[in-house]
Protein backbone atom coordinates (compact mmCIF):
# COMPACT_ATOMS: atom_id res chain seq x y z
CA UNK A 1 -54.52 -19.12 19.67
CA UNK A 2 -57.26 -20.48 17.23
CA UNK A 3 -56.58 -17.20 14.98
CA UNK A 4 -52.57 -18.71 14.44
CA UNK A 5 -53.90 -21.85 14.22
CA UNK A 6 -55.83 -20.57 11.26
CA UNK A 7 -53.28 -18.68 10.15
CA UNK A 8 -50.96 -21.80 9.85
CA UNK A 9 -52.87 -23.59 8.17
CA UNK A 10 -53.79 -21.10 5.66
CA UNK A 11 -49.92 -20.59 5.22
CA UNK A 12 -49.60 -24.59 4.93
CA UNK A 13 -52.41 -24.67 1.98
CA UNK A 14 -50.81 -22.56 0.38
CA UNK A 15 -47.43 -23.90 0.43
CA UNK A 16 -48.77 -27.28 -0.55
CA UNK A 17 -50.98 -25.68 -3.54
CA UNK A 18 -47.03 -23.79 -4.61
CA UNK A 19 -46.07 -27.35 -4.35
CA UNK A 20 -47.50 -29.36 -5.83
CA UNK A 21 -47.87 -26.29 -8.64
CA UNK A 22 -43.97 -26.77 -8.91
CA UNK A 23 -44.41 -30.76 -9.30
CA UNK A 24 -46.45 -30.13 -12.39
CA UNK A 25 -43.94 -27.60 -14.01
CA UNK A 26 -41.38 -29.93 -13.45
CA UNK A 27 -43.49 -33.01 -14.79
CA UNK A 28 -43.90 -30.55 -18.08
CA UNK A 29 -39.92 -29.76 -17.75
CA UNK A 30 -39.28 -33.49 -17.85
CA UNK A 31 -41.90 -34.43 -21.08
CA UNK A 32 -39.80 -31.89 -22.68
CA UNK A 33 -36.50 -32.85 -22.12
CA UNK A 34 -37.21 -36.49 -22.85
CA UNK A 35 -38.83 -34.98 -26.23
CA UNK A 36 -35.66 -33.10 -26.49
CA UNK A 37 -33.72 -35.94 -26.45
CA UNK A 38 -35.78 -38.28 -28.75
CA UNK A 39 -34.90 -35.27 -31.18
CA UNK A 40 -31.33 -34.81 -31.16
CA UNK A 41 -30.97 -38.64 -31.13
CA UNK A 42 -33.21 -38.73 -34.71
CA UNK A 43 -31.55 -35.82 -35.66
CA UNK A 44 -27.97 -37.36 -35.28
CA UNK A 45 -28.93 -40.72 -36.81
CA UNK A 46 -30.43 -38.67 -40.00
CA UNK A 47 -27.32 -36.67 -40.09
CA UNK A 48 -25.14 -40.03 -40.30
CA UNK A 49 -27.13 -41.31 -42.87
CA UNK A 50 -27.11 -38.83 -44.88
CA UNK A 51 -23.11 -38.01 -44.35
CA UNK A 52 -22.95 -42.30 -45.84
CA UNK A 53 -25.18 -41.16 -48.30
CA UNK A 54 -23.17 -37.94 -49.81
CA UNK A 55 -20.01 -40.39 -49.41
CA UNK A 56 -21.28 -42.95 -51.47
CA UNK A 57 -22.05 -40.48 -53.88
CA UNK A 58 -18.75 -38.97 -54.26
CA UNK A 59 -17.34 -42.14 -54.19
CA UNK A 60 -19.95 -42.86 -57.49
CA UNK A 61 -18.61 -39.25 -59.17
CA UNK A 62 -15.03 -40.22 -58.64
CA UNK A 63 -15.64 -43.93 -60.09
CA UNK A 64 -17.51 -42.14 -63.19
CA UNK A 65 -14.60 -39.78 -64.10
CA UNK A 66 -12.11 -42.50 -63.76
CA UNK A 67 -13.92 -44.53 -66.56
CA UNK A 68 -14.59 -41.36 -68.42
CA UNK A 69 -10.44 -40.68 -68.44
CA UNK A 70 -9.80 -44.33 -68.86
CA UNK A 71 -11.96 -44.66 -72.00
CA UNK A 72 -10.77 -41.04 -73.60
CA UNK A 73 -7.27 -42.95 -72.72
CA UNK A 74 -8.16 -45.81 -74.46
CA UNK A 75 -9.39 -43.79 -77.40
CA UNK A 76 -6.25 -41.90 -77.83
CA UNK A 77 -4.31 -45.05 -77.80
């Protein structure tokens, strides 16, 4: 009887070692993911700024041009 008893409990260390082993991977799983997400969310708001930026830009060109053709109109009249 005492050699099962040992046995059990050298079974039930080592499923509490495996545990609590697994509790750490999954504390590392969850730092990443939460870094993951800071990430993409950065990532998304640098993406929108930079889409208003390339708007405004075009928006700049196309203002340009029209002044160009309004003044090469105005010289021609």
């Amino acid at each position: 009887v005492q050699n099962q008893v040992d046995e059990v409990i050298d079974v039930m260390q080592e499923n509490i070692t495996k545990v609590i082993e697994r509790g750490e991977r999954l504390d590392d799983l969850q730092d990443k993911s939460e870094s993951l997400s800071d990430n993409a969310t950065a990532f998304s708001n640098r993406a929108k700024q930079l889409r208003r930026q390339m708007w405004w830009r075009g928006c700049k060109m196309k203002a340009i041009i029209a002044l160009v053709v309004v003044i090469i109109l105005l010289v021609i009249i």
